[in-house]
PDB file of N, CA and C in Angstrom:
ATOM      1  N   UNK A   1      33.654 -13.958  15.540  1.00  0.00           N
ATOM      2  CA  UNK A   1      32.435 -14.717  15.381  1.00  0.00           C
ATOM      3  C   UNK A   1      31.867 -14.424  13.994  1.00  0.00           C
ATOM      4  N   UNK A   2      31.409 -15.393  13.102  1.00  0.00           N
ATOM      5  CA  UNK A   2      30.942 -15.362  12.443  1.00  0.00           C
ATOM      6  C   UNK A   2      29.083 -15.249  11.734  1.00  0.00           C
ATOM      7  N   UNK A   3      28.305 -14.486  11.566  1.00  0.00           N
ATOM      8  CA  UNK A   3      27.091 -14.704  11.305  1.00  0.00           C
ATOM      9  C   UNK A   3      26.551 -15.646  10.012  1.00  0.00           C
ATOM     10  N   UNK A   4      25.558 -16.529  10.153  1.00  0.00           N
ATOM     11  CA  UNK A   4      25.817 -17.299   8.796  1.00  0.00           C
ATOM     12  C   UNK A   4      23.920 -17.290   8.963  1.00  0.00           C
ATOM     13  N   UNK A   5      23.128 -16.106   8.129  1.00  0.00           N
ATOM     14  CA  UNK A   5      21.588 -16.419   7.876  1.00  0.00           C
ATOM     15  C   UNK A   5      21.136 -17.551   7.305  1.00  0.00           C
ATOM     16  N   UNK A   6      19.864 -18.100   8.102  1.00  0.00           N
ATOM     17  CA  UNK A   6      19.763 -18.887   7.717  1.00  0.00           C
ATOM     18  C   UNK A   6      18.417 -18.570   6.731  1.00  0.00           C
ATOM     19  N   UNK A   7      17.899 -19.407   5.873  1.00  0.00           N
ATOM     20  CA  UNK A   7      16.514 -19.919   4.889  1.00  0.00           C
ATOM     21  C   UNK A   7      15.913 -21.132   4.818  1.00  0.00           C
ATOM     22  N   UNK A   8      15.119 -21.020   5.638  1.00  0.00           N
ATOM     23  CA  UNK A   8      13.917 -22.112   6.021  1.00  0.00           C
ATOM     24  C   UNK A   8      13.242 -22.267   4.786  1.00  0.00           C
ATOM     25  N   UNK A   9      12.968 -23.115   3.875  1.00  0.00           N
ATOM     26  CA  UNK A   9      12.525 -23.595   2.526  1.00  0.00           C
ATOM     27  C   UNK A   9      11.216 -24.474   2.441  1.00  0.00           C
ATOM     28  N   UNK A  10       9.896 -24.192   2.688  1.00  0.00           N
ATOM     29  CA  UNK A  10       8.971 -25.081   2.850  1.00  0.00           C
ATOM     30  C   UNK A  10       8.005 -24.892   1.116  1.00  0.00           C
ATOM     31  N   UNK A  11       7.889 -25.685   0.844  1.00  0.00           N
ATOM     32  CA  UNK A  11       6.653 -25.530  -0.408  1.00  0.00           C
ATOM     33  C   UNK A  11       7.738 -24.837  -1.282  1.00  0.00           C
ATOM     34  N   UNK A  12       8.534 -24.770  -1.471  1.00  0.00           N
ATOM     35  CA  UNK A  12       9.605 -23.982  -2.465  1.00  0.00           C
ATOM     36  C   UNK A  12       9.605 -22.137  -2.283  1.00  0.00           C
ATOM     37  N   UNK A  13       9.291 -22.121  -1.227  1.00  0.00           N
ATOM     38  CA  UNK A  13       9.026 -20.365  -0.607  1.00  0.00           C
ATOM     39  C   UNK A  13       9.757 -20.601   0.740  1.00  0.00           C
ATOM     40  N   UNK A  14      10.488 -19.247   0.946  1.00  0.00           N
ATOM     41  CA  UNK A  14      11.269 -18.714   2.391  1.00  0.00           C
ATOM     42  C   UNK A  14       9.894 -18.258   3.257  1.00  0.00           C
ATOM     43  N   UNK A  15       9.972 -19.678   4.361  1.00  0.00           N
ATOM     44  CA  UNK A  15       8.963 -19.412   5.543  1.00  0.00           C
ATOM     45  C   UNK A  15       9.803 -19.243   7.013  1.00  0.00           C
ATOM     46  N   UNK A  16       8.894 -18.965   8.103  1.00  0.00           N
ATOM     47  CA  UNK A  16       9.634 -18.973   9.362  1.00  0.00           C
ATOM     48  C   UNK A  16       8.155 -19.742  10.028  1.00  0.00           C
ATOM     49  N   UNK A  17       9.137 -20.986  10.957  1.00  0.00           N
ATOM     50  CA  UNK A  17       7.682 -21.899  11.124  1.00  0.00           C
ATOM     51  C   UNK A  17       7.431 -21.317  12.857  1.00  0.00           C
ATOM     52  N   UNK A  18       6.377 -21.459  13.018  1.00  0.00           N
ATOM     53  CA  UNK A  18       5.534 -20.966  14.519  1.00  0.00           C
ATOM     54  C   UNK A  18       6.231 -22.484  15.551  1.00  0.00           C
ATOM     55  N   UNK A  19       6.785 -21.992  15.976  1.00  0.00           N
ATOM     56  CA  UNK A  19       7.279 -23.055  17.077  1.00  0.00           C
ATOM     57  C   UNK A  19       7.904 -24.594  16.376  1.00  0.00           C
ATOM     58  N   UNK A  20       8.441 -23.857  15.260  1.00  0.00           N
ATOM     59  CA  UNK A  20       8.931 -25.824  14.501  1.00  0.00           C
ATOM     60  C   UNK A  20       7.127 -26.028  13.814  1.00  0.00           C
ATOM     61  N   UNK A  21       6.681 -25.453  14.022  1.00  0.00           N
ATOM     62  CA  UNK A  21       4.787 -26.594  13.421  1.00  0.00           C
ATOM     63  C   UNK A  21       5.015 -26.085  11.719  1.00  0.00           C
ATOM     64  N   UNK A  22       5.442 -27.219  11.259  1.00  0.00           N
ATOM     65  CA  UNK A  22       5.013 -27.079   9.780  1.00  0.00           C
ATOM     66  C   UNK A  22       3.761 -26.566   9.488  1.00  0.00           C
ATOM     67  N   UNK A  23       2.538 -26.686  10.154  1.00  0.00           N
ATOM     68  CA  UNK A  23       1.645 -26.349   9.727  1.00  0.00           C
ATOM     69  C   UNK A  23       0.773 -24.710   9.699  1.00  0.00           C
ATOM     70  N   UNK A  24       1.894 -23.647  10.639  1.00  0.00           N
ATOM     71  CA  UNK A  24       1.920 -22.435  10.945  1.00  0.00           C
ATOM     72  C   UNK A  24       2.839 -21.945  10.796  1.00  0.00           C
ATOM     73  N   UNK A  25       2.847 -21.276   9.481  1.00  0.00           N
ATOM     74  CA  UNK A  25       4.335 -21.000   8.881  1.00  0.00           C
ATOM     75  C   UNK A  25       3.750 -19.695   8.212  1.00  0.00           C
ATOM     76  N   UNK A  26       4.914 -18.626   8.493  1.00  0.00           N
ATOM     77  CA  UNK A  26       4.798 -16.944   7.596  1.00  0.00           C
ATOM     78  C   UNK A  26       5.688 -17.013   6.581  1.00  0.00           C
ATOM     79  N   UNK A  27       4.948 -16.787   5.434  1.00  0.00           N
ATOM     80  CA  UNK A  27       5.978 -16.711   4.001  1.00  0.00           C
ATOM     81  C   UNK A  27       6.535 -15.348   4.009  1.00  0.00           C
ATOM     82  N   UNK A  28       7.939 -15.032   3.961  1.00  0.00           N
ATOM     83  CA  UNK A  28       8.964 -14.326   3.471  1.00  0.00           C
ATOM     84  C   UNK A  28       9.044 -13.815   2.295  1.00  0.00           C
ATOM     85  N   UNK A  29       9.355 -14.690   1.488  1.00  0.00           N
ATOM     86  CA  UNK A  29       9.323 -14.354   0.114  1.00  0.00           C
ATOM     87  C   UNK A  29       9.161 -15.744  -0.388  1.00  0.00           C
ATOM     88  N   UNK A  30       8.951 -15.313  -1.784  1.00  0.00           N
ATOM     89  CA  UNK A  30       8.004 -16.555  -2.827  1.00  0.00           C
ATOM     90  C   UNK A  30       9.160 -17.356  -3.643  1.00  0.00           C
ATOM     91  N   UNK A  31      10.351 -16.521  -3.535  1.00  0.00           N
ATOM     92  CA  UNK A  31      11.579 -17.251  -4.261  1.00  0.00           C
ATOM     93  C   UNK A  31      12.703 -17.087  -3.556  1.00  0.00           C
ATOM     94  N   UNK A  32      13.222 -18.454  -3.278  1.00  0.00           N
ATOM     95  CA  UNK A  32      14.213 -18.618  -2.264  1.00  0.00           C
ATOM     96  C   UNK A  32      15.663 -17.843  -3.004  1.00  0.00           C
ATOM     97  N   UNK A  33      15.594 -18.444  -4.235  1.00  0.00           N
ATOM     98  CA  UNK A  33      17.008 -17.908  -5.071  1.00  0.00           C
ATOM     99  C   UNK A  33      16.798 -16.201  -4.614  1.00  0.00           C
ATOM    100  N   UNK A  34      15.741 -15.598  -4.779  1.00  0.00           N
ATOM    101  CA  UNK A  34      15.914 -14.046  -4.511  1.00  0.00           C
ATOM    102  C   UNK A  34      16.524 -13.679  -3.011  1.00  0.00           C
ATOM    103  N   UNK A  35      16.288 -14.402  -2.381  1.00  0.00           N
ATOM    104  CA  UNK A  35      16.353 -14.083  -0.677  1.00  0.00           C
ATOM    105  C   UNK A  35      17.327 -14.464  -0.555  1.00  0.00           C
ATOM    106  N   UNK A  36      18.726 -15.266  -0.766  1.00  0.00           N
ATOM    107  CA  UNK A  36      19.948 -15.572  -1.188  1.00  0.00           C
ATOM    108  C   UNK A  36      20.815 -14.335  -1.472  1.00  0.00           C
ATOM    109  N   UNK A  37      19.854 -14.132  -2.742  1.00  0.00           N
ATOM    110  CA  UNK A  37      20.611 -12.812  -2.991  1.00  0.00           C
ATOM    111  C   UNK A  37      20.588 -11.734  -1.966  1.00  0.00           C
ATOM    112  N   UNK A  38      19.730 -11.016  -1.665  1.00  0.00           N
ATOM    113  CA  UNK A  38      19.439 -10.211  -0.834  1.00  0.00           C
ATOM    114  C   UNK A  38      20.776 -10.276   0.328  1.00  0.00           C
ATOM    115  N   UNK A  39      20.837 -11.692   0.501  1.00  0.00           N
ATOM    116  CA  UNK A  39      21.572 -12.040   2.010  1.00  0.00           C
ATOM    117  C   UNK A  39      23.459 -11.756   1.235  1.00  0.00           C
ATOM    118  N   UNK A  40      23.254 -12.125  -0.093  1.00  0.00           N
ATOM    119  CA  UNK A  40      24.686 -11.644  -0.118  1.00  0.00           C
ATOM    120  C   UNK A  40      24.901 -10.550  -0.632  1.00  0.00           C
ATOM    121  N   UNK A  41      23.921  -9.439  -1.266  1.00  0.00           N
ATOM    122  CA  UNK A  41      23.993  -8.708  -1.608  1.00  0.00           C
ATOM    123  C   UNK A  41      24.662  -6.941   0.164  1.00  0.00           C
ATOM    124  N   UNK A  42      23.739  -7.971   1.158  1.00  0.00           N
ATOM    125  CA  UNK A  42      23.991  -7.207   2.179  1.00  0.00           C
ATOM    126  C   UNK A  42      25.533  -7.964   3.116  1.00  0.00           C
ATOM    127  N   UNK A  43      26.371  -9.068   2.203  1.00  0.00           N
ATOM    128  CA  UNK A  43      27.842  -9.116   2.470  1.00  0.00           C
ATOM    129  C   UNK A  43      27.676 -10.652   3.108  1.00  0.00           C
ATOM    130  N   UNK A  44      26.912 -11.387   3.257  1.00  0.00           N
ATOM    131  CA  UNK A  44      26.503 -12.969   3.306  1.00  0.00           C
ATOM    132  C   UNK A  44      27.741 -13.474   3.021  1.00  0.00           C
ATOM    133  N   UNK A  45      29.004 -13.994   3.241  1.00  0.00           N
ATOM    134  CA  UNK A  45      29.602 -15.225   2.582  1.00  0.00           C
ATOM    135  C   UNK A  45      29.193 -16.550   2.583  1.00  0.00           C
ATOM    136  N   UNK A  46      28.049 -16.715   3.177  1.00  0.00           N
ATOM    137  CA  UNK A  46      27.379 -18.420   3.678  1.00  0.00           C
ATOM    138  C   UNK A  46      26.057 -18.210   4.124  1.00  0.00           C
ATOM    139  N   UNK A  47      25.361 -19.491   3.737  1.00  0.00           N
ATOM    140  CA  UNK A  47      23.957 -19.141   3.822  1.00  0.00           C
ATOM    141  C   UNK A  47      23.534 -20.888   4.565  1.00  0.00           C
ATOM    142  N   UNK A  48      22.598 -20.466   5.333  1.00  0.00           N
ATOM    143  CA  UNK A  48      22.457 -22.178   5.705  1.00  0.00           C
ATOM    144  C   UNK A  48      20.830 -22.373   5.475  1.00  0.00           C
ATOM    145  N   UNK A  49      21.130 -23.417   4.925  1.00  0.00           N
ATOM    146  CA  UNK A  49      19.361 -23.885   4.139  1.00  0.00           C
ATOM    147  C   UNK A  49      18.903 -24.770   4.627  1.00  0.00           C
ATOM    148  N   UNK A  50      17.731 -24.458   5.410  1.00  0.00           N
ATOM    149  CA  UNK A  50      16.655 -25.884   6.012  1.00  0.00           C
ATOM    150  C   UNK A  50      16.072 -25.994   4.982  1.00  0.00           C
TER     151      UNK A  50
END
């Protein structure tokens, strides 16, 4: 089995939305390109981007 993280992309920042509601969303981090890294830096071969 393979794991493939995903990055939810709202306003150009990594959010995680409250039940799908665009409008209740926790920011992650402020730059998606950094959080990419992170994910392959910890061995990521694939990343899936909402």
């Amino acid at each position: 089995m393979e794991v493939i993280p995903a990055i939810d992309i709202l306003g150009g920042r990594c959010v995680r939305l409250y039940q799908g509601d665009y409008t209740r969303s926790q920011v992650f981090s402020e730059n998606p390109v950094d959080m990419a890294k992170q994910w392959v830096d910890q061995g990521a071969t694939r990343l899936h981007l909402v």
